[in-house]
N, C-alpha and C. Protein backbone atom coordinates (compact mmCIF):
# COMPACT_ATOMS: atom_id res chain seq x y z
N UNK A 1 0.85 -1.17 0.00
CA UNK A 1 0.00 0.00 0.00
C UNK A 1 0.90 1.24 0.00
N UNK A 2 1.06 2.44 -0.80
CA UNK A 2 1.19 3.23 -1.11
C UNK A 2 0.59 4.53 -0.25
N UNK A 3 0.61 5.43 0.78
CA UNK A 3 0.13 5.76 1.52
C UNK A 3 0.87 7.55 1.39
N UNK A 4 2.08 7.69 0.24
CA UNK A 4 2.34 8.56 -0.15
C UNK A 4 1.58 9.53 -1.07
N UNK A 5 0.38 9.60 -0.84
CA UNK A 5 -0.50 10.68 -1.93
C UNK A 5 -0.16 12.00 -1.67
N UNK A 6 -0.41 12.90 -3.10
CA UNK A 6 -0.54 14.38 -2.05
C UNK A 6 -1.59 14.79 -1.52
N UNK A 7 -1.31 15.67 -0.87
CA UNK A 7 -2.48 16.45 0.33
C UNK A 7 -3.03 17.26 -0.02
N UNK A 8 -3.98 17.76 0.43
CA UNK A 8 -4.96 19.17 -0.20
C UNK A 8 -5.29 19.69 1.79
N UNK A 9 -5.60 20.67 1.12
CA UNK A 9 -5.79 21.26 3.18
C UNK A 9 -7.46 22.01 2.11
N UNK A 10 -8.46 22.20 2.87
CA UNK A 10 -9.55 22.67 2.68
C UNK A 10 -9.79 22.96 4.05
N UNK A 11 -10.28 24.49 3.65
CA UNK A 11 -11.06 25.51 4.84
C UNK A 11 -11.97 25.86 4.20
N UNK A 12 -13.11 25.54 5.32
CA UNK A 12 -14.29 26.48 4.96
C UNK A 12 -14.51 27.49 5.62
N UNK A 13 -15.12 28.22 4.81
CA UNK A 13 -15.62 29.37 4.37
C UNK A 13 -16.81 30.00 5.06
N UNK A 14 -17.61 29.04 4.74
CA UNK A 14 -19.30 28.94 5.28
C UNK A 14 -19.26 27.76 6.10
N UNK A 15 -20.60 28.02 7.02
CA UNK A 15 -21.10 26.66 7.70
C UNK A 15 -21.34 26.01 6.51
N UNK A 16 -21.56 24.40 6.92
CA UNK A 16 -21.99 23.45 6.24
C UNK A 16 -21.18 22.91 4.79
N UNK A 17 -19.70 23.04 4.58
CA UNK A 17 -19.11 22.49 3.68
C UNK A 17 -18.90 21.30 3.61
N UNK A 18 -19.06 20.66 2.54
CA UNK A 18 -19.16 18.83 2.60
C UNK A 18 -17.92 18.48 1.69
N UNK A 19 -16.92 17.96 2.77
CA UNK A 19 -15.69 17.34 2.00
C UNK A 19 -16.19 15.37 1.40
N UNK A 20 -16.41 15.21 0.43
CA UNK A 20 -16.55 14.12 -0.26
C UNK A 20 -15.48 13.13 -0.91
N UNK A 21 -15.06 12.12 -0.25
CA UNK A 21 -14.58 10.91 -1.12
C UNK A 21 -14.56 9.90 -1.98
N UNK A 22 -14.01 10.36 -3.17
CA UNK A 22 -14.79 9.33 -4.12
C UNK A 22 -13.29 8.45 -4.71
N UNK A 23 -14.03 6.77 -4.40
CA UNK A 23 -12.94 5.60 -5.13
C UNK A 23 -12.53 5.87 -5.92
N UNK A 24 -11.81 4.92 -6.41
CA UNK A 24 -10.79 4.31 -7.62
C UNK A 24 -11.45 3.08 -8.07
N UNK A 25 -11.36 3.34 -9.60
CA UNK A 25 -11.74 1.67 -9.92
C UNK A 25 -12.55 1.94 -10.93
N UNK A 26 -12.84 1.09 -11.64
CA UNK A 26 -13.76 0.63 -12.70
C UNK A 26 -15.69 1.75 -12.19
N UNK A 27 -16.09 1.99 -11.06
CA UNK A 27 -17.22 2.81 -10.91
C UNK A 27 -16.45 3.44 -9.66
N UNK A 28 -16.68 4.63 -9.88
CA UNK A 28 -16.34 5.83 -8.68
C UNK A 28 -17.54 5.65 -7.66
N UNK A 29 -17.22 5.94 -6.43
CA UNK A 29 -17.66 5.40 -5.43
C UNK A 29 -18.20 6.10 -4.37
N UNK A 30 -18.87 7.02 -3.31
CA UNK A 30 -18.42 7.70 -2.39
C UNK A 30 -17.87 6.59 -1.58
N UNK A 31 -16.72 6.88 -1.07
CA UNK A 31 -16.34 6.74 0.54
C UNK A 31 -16.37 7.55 1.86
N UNK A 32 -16.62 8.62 1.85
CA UNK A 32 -15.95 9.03 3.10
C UNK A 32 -17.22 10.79 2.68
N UNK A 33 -17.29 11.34 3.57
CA UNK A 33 -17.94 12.48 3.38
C UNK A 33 -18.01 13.02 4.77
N UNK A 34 -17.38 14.59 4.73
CA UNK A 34 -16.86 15.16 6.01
C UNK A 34 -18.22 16.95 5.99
N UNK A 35 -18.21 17.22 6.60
CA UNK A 35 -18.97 18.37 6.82
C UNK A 35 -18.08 19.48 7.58
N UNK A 36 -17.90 20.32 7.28
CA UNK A 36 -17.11 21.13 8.12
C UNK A 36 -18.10 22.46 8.58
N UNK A 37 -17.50 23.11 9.60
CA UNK A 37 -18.35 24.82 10.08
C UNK A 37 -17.51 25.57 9.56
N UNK A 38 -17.98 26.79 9.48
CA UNK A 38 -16.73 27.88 9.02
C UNK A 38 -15.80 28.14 9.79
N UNK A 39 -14.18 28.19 9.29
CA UNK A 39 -13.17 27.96 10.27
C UNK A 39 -12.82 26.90 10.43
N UNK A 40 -12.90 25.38 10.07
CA UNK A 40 -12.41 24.74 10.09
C UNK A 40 -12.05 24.42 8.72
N UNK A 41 -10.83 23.58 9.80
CA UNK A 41 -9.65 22.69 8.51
C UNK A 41 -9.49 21.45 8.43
N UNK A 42 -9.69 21.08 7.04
CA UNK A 42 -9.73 19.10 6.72
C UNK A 42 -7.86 19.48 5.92
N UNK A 43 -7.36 18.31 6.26
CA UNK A 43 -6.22 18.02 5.72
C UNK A 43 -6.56 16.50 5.26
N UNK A 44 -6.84 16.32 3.88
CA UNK A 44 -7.22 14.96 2.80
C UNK A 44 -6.32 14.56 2.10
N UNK A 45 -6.05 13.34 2.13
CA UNK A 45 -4.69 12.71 1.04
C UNK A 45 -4.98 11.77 -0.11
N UNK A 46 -4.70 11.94 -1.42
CA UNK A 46 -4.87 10.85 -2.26
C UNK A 46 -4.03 9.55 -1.74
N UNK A 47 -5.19 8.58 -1.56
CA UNK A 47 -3.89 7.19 -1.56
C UNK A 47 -4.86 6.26 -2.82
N UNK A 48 -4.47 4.92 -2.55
CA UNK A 48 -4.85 4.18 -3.52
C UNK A 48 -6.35 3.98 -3.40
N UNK A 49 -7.26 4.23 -2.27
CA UNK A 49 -8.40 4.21 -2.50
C UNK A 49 -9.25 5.53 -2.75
N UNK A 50 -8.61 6.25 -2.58
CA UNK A 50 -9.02 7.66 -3.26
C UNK A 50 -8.85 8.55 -4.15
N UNK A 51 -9.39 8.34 -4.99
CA UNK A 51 -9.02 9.42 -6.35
C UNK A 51 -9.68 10.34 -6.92
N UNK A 52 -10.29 11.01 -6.10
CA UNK A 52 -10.77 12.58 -5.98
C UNK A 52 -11.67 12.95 -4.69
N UNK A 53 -11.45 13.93 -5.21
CA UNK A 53 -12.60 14.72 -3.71
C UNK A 53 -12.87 15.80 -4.22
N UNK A 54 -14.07 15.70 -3.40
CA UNK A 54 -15.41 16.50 -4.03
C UNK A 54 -15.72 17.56 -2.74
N UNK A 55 -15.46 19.11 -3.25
CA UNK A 55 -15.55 19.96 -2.33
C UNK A 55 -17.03 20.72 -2.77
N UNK A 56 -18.29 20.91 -1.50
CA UNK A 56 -19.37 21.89 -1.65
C UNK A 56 -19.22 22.48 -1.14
N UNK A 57 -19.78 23.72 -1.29
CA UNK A 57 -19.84 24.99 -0.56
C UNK A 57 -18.84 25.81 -0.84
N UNK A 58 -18.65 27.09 0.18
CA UNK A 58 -17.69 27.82 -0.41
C UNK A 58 -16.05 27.56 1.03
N UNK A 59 -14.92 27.27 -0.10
CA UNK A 59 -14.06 27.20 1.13
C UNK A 59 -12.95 27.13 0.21
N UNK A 60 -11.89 27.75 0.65
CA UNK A 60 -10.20 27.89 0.26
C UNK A 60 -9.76 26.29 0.35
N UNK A 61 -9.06 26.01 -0.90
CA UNK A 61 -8.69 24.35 -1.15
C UNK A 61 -7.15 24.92 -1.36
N UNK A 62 -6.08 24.43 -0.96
CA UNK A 62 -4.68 24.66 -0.80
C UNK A 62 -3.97 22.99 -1.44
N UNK A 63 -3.56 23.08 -2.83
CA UNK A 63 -2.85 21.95 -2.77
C UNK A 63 -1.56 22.53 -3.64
N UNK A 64 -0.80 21.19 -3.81
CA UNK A 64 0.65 21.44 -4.00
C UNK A 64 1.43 22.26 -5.59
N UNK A 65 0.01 22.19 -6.27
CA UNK A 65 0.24 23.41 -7.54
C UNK A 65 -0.95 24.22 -7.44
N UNK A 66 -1.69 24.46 -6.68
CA UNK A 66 -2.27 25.92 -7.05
C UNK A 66 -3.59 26.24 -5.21
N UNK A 67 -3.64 27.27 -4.99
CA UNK A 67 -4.82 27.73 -4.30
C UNK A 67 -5.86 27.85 -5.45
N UNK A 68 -7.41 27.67 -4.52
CA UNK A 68 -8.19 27.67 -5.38
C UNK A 68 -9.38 28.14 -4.13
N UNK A 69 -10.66 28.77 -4.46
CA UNK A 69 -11.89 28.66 -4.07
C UNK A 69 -12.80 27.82 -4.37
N UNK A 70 -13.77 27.58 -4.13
CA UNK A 70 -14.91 27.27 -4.29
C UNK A 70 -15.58 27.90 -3.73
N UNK A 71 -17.19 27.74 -4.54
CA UNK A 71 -18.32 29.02 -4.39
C UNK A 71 -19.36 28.11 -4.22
N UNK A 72 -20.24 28.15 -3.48
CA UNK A 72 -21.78 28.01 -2.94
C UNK A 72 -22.63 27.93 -3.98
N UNK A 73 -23.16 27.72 -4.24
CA UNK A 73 -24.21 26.74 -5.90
C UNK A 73 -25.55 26.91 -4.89
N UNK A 74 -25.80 27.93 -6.02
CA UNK A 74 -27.34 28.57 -5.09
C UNK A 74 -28.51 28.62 -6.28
């Protein structure tokens, strides 16, 4: 197992941001789904069972080539 992925740090922004995990494999999957309040911080890592994540709401995503936002879908 491979446990070297990179990291992403996500802060939200707003109450109610939903950090989402989705598999690897032949059908993408959820695994894992986090909720955050405003002011908090998720630190998420790609490993072999995760190969993306799915950020709602609005919150600052920090990974190893670029800052980014996300915006609230109203």
């Amino acid at each position: 197992m491979n446990n070297s992925g990179d990291y992403i740090i996500i802060k939200a922004i707003e109450d109610g941001v939903n950090v989402i995990g989705l598999t690897r494999g032949s059908d993408t999957k959820f695994h894992h789904n986090e909720k955050l309040d405003k002011g908090e911080v998720m630190i998420a890592q790609f490993t072999e069972h995760t190969s993306a994540i799915k950020v709602r709401g609005e919150a600052k995503i920090y990974t190893s080539v670029a800052e980014l936002n996300s915006e609230t879908h109203k």
